[in-house]
Protein backbone atom coordinates (compact mmCIF):
# COMPACT_ATOMS: atom_id res chain seq x y z
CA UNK A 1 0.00 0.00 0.00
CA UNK A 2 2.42 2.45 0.82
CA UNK A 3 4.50 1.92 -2.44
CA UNK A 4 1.31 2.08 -4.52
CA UNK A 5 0.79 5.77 -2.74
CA UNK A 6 4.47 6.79 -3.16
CA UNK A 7 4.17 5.45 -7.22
CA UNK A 8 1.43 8.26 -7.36
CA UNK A 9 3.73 10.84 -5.69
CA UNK A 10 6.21 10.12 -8.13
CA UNK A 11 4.02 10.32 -11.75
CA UNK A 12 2.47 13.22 -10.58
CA UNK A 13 5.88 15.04 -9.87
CA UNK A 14 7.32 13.87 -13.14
CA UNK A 15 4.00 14.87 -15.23
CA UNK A 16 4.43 18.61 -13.18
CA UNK A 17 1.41 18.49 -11.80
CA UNK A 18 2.63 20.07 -8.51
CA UNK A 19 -0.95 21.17 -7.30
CA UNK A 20 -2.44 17.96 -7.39
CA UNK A 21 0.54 16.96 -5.93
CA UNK A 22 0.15 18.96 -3.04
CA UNK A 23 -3.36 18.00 -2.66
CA UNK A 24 -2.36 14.20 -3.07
CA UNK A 25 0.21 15.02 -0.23
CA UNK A 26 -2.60 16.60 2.23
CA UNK A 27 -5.04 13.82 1.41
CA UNK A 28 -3.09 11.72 2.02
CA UNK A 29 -1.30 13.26 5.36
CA UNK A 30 -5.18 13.86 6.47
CA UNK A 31 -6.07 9.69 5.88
CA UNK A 32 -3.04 8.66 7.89
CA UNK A 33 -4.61 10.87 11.04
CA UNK A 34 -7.38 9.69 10.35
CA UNK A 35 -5.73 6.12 10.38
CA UNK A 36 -4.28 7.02 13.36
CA UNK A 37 -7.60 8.14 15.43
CA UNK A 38 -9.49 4.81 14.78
CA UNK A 39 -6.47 3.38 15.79
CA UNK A 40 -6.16 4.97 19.00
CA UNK A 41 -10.31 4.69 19.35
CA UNK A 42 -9.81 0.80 19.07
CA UNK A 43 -7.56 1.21 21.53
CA UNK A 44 -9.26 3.02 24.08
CA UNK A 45 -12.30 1.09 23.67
CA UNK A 46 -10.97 -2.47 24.04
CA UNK A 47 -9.12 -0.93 27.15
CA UNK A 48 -12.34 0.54 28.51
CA UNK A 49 -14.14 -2.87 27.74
CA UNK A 50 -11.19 -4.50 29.51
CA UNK A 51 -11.40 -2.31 32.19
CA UNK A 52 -15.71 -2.67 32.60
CA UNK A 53 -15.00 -6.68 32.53
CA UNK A 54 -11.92 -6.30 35.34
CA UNK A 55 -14.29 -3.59 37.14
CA UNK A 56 -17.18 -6.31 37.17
CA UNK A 57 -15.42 -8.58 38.17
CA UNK A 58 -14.15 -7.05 41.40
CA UNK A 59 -17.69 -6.06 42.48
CA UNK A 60 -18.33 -9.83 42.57
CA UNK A 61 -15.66 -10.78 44.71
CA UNK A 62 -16.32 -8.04 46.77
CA UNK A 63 -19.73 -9.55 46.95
CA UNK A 64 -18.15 -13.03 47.77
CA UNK A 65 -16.40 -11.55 50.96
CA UNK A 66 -18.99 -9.53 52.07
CA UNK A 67 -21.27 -13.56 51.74
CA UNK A 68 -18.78 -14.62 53.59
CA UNK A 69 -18.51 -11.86 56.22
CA UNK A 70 -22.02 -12.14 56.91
CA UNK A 71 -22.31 -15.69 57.82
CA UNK A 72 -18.99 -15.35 59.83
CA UNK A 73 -20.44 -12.15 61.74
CA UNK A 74 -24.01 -14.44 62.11
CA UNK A 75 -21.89 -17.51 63.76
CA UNK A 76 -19.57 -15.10 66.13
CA UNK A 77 -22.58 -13.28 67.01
CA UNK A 78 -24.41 -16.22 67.90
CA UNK A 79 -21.32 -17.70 69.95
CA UNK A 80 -21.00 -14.77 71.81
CA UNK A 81 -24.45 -14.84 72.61
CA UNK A 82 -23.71 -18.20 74.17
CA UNK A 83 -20.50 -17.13 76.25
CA UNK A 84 -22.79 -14.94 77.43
CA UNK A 85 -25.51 -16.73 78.74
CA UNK A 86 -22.80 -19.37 80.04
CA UNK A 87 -21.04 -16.56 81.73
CA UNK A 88 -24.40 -15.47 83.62
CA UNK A 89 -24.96 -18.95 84.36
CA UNK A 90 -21.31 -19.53 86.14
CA UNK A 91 -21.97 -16.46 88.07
CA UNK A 92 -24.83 -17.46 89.61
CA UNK A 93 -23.36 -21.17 90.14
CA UNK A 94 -20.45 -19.38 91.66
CA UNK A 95 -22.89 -18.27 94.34
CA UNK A 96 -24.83 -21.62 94.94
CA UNK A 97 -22.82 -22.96 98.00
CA UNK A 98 -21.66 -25.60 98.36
CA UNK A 99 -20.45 -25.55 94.75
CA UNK A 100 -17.65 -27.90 92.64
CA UNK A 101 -14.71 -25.74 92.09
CA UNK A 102 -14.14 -27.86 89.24
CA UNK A 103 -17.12 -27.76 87.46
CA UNK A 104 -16.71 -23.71 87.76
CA UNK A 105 -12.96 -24.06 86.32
CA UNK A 106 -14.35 -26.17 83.47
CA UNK A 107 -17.48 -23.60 83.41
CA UNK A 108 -15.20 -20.71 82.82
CA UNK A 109 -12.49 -22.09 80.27
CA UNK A 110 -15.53 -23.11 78.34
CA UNK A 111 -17.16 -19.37 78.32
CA UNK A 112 -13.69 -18.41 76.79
CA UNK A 113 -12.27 -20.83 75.09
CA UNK A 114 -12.84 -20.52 71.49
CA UNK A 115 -11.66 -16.91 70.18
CA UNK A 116 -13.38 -14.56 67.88
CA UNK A 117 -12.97 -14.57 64.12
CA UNK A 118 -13.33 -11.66 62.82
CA UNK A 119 -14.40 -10.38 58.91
CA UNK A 120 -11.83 -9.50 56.42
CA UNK A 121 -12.31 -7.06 52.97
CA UNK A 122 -9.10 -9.01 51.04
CA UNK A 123 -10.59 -7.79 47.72
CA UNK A 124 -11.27 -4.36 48.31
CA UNK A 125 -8.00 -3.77 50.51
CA UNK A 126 -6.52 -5.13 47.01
CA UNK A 127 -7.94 -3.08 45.25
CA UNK A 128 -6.59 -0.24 47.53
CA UNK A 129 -2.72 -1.68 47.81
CA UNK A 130 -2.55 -2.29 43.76
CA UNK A 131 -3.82 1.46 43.11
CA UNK A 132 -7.00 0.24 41.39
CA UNK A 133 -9.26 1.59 42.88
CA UNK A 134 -10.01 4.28 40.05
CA UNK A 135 -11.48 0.82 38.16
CA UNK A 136 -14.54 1.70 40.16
CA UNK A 137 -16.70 3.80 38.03
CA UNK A 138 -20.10 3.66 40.47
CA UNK A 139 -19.25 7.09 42.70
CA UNK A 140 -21.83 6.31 45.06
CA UNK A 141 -20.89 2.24 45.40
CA UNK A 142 -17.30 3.21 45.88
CA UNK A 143 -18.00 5.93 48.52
CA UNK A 144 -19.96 3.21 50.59
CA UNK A 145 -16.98 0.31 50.23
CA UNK A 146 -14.69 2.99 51.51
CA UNK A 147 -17.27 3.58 54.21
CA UNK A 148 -17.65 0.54 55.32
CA UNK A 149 -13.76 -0.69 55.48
CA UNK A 150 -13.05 2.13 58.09
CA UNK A 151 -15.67 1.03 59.90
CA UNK A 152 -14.72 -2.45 59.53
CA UNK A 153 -11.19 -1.61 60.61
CA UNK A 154 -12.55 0.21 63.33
CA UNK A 155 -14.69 -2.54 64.43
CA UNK A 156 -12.01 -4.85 64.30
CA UNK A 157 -9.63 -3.32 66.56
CA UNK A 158 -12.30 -2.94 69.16
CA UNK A 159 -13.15 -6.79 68.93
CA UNK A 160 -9.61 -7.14 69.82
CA UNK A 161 -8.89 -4.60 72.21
CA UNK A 162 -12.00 -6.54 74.00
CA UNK A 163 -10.35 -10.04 73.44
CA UNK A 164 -7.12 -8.46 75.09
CA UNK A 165 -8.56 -7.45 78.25
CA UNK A 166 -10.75 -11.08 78.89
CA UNK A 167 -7.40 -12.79 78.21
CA UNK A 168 -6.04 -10.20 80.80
CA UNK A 169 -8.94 -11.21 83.49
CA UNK A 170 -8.53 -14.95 82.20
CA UNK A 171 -5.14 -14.99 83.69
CA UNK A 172 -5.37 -12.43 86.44
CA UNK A 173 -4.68 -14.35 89.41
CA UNK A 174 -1.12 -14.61 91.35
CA UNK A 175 -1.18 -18.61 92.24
CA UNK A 176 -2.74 -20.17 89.41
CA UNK A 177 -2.37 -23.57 91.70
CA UNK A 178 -3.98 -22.26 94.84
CA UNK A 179 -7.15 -20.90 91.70
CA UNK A 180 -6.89 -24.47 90.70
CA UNK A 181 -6.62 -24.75 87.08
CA UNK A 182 -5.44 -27.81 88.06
CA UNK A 183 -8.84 -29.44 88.15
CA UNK A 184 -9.79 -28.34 84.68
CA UNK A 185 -10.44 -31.13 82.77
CA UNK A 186 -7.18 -30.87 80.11
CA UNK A 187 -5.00 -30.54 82.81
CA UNK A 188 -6.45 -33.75 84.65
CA UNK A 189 -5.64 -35.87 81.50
CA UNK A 190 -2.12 -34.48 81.64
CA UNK A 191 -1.52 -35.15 85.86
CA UNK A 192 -1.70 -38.22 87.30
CA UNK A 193 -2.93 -38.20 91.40
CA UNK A 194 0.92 -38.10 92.37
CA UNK A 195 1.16 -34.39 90.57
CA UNK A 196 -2.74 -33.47 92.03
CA UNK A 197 -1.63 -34.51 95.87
CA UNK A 198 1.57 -32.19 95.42
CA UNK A 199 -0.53 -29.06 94.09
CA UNK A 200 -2.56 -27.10 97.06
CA UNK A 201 -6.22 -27.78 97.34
CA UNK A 202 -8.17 -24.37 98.16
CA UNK A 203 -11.87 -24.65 98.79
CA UNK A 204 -12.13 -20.43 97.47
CA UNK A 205 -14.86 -20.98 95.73
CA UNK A 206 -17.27 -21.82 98.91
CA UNK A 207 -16.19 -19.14 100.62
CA UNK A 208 -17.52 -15.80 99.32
CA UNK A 209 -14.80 -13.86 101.61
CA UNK A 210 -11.72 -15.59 99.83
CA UNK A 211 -9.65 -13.13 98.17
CA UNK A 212 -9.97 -15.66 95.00
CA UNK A 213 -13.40 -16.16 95.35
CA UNK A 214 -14.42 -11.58 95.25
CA UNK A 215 -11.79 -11.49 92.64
CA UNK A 216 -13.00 -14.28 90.42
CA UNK A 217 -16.41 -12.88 90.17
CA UNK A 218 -15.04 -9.40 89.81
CA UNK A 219 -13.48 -10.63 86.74
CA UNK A 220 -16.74 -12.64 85.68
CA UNK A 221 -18.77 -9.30 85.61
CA UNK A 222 -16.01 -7.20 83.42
CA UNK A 223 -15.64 -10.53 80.72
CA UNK A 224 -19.65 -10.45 80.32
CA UNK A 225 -19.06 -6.65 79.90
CA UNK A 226 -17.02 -7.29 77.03
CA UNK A 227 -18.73 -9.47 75.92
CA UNK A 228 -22.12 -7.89 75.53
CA UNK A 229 -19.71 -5.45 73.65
CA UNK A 230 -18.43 -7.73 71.17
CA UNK A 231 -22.32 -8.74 70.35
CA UNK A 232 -22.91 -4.91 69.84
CA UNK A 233 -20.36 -4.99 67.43
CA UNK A 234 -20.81 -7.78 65.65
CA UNK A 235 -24.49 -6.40 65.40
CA UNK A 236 -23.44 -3.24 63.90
CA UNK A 237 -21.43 -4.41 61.71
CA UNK A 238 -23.53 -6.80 60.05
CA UNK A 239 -26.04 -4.03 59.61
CA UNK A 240 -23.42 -1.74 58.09
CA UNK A 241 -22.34 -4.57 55.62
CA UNK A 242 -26.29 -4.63 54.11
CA UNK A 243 -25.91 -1.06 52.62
CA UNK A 244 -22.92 -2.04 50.39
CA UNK A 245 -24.43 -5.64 49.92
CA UNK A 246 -27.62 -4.70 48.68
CA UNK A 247 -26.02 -2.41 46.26
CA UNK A 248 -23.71 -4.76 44.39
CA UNK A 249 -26.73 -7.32 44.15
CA UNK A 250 -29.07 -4.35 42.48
CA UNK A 251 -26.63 -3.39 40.29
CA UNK A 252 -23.56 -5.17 40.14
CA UNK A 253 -23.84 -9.01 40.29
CA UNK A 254 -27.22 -10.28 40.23
């Protein structure tokens, strides 16, 4: 092609036809930017449609964490509710004398054993890190994700700011032999009745004026208090999460 246009450059210069020449030369100058600007418009539009697909497809896995969040935020919330009640229940068996201080030590690991999970936002703290975040063409949609990660980040530290101080009251006792952890039930499988005779055996929790005894139910009260807390958050943030949510299903990923 581009020897059959410089051919016609050449006759018309040897025939003296300079005008038409001229013309030729602007035609042809004018088709090459012309050339040129599809080109580039092909370009920008399989870039945009590259970009819509990539765009898309982060609102769905968005979607897929948030899924996932949910039910996570449903099962701690529903686990905390049960430390809870099982915390109000030991305090109350803490006060029914005579009492097992056993079944109490067992009582209490079991209000705190398990710790909270808490929700992640992996995709959309990608999207962040990578600097793609401008793929997000939905003002409003992206204004709410942005929302709702501070206050997930927010949330989060508080769930384990709470978690700190229960682990603090967990093991807030000088002689954890004289407390007895002794007689909870893992450490029984580990000692044999050589190693329980050697360890002291103090009767605390039947006597309400034991040291041990005002201390242990001091500490009860403050872990339900955090705990109540961590079911407030877990609350709110599953009914921050349905703003975003419900937006990416109406629009985004149906």
């Amino acid at each position: 092609m581009i020897k059959f246009f410089r051919k016609i450059r050449q006759n018309l210069l040897s025939e003296g036809k300079t005008g038409k020449y001229f013309k030729y030369a602007i035609g042809e100058i004018i088709l090459v930017v012309i050339g040129i600007l599809i080109a580039l418009q092909i370009n920008n539009w399989n870039e945009n449609r590259k970009n819509k697909i990539t765009e898309a497809n982060y609102y769905c896995r968005i979607l897929d964490d948030f899924e996932l969040n949910e039910k996570l935020i449903d099962e701690n919330y529903e686990l905390t509710t049960n430390r809870i009640e099982l915390t109000k229940e030991l305090i109350k068996d803490l006060n029914i004398i005579p009492n097992d201080r056993s079944i109490i030590l067992n009582k209490f690991t079991a209000a705190l054993r398990h710790d909270v999970s808490v929700p992640s936002n992996i995709t959309f703290e990608d999207l962040t890190s990578s600097g793609q975040l401008k793929l997000l063409t939905d003002i409003k949609l992206k204004n709410r994700l942005i929302e709702y990660s501070t206050f997930l980040d927010n949330s989060v530290n508080l769930l384990k700011e709470n978690r700190n101080e229960i682990v603090k009251r967990y093991t807030d006792f000088e002689l954890i032999t004289e407390l007895g952890y002794q007689d909870i039930d893992y450490m029984k499988k580990e000692l044999d009745k050589e190693h329980i005779a050697l360890l002291p055996n103090v009767n605390w929790t039947n006597d309400p004026t034991h040291p041990y005894f005002i201390k242990f139910q001091d500490n009860l009260v403050f872990i339900l208090g955090m705990q109540i807390r961590q079911k407030h958050h877990f609350s709110n943030l599953r009914q921050e999460l349905q703003k975003p949510m419900k937006l990416l299903r109406d629009k985004k990923c149906k």
